[in-house]
PDB file of N, CA and C in Angstrom:
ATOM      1  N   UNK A   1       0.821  -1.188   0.000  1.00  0.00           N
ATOM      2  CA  UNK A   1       0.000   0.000   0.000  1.00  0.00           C
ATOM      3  C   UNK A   1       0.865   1.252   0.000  1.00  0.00           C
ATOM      4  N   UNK A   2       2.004   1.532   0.611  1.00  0.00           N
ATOM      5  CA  UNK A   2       2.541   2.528   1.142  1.00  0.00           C
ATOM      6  C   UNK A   2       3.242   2.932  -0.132  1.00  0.00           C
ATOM      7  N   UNK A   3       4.114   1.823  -0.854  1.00  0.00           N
ATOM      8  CA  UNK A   3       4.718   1.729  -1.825  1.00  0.00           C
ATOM      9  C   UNK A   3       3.485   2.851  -3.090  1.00  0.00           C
ATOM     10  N   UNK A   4       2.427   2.180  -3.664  1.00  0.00           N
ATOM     11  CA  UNK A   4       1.489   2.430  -4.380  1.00  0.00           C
ATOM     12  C   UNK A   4       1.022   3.868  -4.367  1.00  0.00           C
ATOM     13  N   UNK A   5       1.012   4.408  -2.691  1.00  0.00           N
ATOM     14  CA  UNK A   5       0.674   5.938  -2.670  1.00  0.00           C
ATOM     15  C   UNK A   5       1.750   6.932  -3.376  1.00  0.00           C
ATOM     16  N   UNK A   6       3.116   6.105  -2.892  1.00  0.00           N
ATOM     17  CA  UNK A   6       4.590   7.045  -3.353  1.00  0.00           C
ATOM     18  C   UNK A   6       4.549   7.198  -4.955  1.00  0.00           C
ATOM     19  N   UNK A   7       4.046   5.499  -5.436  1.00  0.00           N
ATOM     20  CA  UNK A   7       3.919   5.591  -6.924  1.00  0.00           C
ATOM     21  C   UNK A   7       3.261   6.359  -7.821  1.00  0.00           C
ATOM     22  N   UNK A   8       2.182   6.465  -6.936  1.00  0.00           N
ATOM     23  CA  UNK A   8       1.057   7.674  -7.864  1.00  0.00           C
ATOM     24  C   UNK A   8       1.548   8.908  -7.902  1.00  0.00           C
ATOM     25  N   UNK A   9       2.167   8.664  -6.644  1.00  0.00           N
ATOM     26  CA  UNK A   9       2.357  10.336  -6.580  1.00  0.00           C
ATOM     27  C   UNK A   9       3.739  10.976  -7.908  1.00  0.00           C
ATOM     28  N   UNK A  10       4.552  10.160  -7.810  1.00  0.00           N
ATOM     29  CA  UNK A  10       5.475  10.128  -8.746  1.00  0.00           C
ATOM     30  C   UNK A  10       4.641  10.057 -10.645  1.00  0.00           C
ATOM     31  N   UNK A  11       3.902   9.339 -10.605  1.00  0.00           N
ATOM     32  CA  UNK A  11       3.290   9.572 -11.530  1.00  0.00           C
ATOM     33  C   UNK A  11       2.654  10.474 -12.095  1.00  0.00           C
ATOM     34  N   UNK A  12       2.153  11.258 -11.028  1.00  0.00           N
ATOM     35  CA  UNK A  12       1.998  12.817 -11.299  1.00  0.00           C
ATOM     36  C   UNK A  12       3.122  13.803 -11.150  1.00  0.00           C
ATOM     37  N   UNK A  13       3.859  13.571 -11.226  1.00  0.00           N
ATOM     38  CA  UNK A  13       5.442  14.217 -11.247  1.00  0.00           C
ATOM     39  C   UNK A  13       4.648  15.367 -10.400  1.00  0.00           C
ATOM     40  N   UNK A  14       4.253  14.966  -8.589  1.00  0.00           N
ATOM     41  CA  UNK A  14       4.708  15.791  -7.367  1.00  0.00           C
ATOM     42  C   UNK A  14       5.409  15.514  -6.711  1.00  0.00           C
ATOM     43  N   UNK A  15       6.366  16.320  -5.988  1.00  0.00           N
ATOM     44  CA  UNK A  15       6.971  16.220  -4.762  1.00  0.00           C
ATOM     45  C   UNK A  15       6.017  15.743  -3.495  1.00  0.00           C
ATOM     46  N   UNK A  16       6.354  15.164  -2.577  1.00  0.00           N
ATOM     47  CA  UNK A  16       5.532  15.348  -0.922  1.00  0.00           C
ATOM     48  C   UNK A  16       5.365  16.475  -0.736  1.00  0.00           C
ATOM     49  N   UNK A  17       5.424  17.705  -0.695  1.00  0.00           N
ATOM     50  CA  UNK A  17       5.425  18.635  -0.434  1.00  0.00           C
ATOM     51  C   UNK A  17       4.097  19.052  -1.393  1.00  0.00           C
ATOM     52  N   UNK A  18       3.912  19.161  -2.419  1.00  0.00           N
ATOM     53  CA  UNK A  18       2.818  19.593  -3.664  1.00  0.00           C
ATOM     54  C   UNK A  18       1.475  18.211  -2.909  1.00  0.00           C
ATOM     55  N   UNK A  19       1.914  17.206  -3.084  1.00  0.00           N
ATOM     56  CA  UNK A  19       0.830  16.092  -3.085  1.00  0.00           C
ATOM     57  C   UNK A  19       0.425  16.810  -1.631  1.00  0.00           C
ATOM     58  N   UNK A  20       0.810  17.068   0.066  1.00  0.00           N
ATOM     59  CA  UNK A  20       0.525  17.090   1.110  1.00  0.00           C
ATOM     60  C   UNK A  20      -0.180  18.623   0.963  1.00  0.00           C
ATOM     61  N   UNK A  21      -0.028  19.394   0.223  1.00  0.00           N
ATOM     62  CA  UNK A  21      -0.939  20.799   0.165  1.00  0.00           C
ATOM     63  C   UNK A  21      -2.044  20.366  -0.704  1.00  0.00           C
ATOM     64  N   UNK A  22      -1.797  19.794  -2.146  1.00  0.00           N
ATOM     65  CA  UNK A  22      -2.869  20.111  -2.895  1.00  0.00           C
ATOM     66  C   UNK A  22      -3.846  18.612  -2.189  1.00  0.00           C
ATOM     67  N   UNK A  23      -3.699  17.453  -1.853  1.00  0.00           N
ATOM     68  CA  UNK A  23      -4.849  16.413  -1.187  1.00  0.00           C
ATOM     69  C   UNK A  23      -4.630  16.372   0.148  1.00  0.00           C
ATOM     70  N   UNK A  24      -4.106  16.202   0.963  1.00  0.00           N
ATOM     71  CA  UNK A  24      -4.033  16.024   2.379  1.00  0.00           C
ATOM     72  C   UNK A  24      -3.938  16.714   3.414  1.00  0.00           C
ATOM     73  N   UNK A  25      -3.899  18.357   3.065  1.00  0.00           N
ATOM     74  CA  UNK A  25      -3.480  18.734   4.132  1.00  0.00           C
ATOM     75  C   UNK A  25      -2.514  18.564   5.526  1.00  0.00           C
ATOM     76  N   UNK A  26      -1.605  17.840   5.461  1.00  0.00           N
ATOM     77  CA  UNK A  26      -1.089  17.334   6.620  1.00  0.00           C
ATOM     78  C   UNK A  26       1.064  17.853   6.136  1.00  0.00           C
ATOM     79  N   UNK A  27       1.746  17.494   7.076  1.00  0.00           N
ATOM     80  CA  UNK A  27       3.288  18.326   6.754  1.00  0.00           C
ATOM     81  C   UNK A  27       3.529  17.109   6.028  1.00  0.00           C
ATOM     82  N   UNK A  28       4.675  17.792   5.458  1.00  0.00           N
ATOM     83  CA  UNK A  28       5.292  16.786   4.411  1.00  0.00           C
ATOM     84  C   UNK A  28       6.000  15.257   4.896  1.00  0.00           C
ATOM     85  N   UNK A  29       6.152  16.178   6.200  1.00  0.00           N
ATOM     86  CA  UNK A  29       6.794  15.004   7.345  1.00  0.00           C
ATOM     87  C   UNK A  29       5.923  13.943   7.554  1.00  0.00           C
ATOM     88  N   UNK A  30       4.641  14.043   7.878  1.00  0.00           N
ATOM     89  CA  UNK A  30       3.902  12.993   8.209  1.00  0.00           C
ATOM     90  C   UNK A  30       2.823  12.353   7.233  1.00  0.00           C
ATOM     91  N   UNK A  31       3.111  13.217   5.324  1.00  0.00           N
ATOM     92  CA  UNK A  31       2.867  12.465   4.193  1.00  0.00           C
ATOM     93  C   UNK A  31       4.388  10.901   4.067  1.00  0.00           C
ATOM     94  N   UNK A  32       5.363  11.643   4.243  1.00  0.00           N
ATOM     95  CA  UNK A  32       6.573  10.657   4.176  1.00  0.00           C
ATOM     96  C   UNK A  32       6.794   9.382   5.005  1.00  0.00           C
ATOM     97  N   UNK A  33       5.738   9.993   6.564  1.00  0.00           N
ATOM     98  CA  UNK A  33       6.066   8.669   6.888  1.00  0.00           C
ATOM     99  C   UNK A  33       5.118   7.466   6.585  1.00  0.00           C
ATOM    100  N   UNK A  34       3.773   8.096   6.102  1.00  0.00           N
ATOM    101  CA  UNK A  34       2.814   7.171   5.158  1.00  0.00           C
ATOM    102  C   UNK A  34       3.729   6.608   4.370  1.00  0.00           C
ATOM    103  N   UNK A  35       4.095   7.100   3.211  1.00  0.00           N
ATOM    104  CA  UNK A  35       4.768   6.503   2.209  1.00  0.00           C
ATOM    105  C   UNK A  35       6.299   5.697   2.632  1.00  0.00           C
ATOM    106  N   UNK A  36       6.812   6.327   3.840  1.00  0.00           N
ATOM    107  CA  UNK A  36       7.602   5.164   4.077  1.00  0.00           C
ATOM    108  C   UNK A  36       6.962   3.679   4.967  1.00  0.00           C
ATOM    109  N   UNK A  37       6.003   3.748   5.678  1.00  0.00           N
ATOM    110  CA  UNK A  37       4.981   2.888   6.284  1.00  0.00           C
ATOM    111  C   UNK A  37       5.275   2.949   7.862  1.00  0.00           C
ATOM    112  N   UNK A  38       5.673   4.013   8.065  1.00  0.00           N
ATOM    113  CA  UNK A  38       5.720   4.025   9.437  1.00  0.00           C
ATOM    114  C   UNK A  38       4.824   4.921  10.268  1.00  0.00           C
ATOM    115  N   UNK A  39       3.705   5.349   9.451  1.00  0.00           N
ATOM    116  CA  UNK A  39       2.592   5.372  10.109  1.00  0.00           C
ATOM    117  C   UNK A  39       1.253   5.018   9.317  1.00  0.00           C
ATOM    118  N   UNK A  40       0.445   3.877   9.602  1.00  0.00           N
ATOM    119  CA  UNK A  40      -0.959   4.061   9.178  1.00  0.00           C
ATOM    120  C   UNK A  40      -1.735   4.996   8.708  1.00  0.00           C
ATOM    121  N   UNK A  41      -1.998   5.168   7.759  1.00  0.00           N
ATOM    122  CA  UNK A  41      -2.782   6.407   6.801  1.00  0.00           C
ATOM    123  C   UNK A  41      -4.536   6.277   7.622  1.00  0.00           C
ATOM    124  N   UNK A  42      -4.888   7.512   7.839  1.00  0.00           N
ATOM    125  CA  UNK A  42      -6.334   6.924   8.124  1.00  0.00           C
ATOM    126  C   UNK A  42      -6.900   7.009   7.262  1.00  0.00           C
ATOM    127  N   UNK A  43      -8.195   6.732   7.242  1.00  0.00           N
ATOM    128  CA  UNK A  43      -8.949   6.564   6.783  1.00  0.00           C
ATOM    129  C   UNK A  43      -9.512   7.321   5.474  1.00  0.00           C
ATOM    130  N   UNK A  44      -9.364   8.761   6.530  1.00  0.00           N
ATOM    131  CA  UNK A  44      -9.921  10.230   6.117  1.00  0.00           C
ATOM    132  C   UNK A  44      -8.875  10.379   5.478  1.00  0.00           C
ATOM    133  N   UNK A  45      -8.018  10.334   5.383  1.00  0.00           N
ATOM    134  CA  UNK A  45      -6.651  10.215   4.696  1.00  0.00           C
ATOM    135  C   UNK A  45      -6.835   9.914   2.845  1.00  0.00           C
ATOM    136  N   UNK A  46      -6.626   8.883   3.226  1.00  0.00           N
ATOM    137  CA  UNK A  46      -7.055   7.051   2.175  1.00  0.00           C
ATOM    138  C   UNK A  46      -8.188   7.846   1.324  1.00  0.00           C
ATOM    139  N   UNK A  47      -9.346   7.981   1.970  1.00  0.00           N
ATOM    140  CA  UNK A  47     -10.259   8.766   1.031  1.00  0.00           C
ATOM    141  C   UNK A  47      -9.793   9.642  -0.038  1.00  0.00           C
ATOM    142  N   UNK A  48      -8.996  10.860   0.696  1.00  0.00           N
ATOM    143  CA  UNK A  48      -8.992  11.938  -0.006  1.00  0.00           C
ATOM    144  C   UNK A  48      -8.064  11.673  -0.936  1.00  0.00           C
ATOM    145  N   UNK A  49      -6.805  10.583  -1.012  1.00  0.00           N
ATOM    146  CA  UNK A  49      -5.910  10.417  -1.900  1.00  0.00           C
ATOM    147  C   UNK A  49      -6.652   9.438  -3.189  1.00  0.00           C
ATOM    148  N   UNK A  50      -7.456   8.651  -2.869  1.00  0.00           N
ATOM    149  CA  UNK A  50      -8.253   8.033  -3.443  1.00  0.00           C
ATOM    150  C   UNK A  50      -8.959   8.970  -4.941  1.00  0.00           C
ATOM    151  N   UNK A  51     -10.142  10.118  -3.857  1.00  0.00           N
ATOM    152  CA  UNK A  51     -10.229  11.113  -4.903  1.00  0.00           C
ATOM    153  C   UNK A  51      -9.375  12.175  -5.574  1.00  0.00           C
ATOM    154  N   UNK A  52      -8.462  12.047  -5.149  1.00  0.00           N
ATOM    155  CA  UNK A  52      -7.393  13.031  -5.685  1.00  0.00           C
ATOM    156  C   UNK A  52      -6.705  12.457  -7.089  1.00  0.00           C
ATOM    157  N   UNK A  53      -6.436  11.102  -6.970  1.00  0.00           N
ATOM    158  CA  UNK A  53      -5.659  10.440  -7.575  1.00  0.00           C
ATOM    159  C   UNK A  53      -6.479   9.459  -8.786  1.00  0.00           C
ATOM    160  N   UNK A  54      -7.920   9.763  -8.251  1.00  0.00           N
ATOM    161  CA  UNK A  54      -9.171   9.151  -9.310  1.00  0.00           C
ATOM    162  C   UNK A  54      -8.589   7.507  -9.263  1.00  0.00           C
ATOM    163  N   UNK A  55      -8.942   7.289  -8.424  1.00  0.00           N
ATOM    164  CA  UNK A  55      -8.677   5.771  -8.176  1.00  0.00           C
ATOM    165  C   UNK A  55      -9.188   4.693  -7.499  1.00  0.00           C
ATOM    166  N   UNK A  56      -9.071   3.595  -6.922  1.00  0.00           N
ATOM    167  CA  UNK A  56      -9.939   2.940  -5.769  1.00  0.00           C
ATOM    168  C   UNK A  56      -8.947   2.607  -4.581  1.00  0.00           C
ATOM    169  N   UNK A  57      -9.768   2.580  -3.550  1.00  0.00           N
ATOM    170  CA  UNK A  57      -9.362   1.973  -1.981  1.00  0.00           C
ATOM    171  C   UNK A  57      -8.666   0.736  -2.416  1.00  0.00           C
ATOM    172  N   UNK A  58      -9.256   0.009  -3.683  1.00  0.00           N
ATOM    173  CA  UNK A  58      -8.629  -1.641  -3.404  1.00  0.00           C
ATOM    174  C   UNK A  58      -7.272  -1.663  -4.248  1.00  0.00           C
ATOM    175  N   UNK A  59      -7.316  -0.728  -5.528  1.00  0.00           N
ATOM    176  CA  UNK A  59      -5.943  -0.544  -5.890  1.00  0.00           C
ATOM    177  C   UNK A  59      -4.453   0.106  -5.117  1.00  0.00           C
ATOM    178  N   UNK A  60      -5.169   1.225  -4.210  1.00  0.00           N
ATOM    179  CA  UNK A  60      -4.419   1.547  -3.075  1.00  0.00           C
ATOM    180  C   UNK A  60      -3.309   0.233  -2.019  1.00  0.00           C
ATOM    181  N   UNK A  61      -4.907  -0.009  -1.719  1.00  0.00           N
ATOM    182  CA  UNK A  61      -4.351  -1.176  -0.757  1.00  0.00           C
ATOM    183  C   UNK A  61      -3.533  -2.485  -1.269  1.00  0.00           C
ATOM    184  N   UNK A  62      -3.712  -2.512  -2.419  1.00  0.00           N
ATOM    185  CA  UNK A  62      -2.693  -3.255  -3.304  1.00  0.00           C
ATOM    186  C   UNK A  62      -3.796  -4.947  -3.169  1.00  0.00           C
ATOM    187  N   UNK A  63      -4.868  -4.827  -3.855  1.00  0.00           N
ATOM    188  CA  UNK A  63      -5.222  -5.743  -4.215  1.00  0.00           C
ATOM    189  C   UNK A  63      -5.583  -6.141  -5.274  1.00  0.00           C
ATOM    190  N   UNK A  64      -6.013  -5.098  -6.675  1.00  0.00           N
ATOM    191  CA  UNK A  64      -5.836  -5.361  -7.968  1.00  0.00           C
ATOM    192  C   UNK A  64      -4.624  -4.963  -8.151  1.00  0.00           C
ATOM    193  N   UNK A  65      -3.771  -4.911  -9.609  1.00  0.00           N
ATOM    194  CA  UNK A  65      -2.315  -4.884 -10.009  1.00  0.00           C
ATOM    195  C   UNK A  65      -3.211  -3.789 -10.838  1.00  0.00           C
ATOM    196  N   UNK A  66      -4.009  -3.388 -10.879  1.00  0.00           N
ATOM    197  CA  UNK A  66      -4.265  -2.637 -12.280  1.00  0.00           C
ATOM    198  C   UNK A  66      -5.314  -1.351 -11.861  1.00  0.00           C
ATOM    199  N   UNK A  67      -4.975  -0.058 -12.065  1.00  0.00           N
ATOM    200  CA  UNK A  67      -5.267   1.207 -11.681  1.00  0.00           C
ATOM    201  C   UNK A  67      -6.533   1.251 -11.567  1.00  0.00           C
ATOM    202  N   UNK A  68      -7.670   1.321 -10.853  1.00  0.00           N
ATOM    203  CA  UNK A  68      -8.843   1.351 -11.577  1.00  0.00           C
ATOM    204  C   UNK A  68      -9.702   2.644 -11.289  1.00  0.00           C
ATOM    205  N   UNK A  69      -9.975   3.391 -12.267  1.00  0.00           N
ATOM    206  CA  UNK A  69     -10.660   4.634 -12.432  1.00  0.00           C
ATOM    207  C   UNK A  69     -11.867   5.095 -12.296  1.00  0.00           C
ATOM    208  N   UNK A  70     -12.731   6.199 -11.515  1.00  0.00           N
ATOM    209  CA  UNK A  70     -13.802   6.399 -11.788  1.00  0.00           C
ATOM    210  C   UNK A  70     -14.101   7.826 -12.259  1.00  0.00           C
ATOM    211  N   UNK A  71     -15.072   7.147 -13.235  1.00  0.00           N
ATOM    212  CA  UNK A  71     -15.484   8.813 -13.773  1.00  0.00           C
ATOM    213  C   UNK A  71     -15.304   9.550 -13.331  1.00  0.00           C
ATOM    214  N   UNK A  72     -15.233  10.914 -13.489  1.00  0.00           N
ATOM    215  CA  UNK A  72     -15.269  12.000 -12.652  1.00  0.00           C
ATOM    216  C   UNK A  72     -16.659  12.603 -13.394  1.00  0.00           C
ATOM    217  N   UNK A  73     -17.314  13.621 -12.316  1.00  0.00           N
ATOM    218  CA  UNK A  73     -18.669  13.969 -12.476  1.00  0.00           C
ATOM    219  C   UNK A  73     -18.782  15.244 -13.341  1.00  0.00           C
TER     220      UNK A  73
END
């Protein structure tokens, strides 16, 4: 999972710093230690990267191999 958040984010060519202002609100410090896995993402978290990143909870969590998208409205 932790791996997968760093990936997206790289995929959108942001820094931690850009990804933790423009979806999460939270310091860059405690986006990094998500992505290094040394702290549990909550929930409220998970959500918002989810919609940010137009994606699903189960690709996150690393249970399909394959991105999966939802419309946007």
């Amino acid at each position: 999972m932790y791996k997968r958040i760093g990936d997206l984010r790289e995929d959108n060519d942001l820094t931690q710093n850009e990804r933790t202002a423009e979806a999460l609100y939270v310091s860059q410090r405690v986006y990094s230690n998500y992505e290094c896995g040394d702290v549990s993402i909550p929930v409220k978290s998970l959500i918002k990267l989810v919609k940010y990143d137009n994606t699903s909870t189960d690709y996150i969590l690393g249970l399909p191999d394959i991105k999966n998208t939802y419309p946007t409205k």
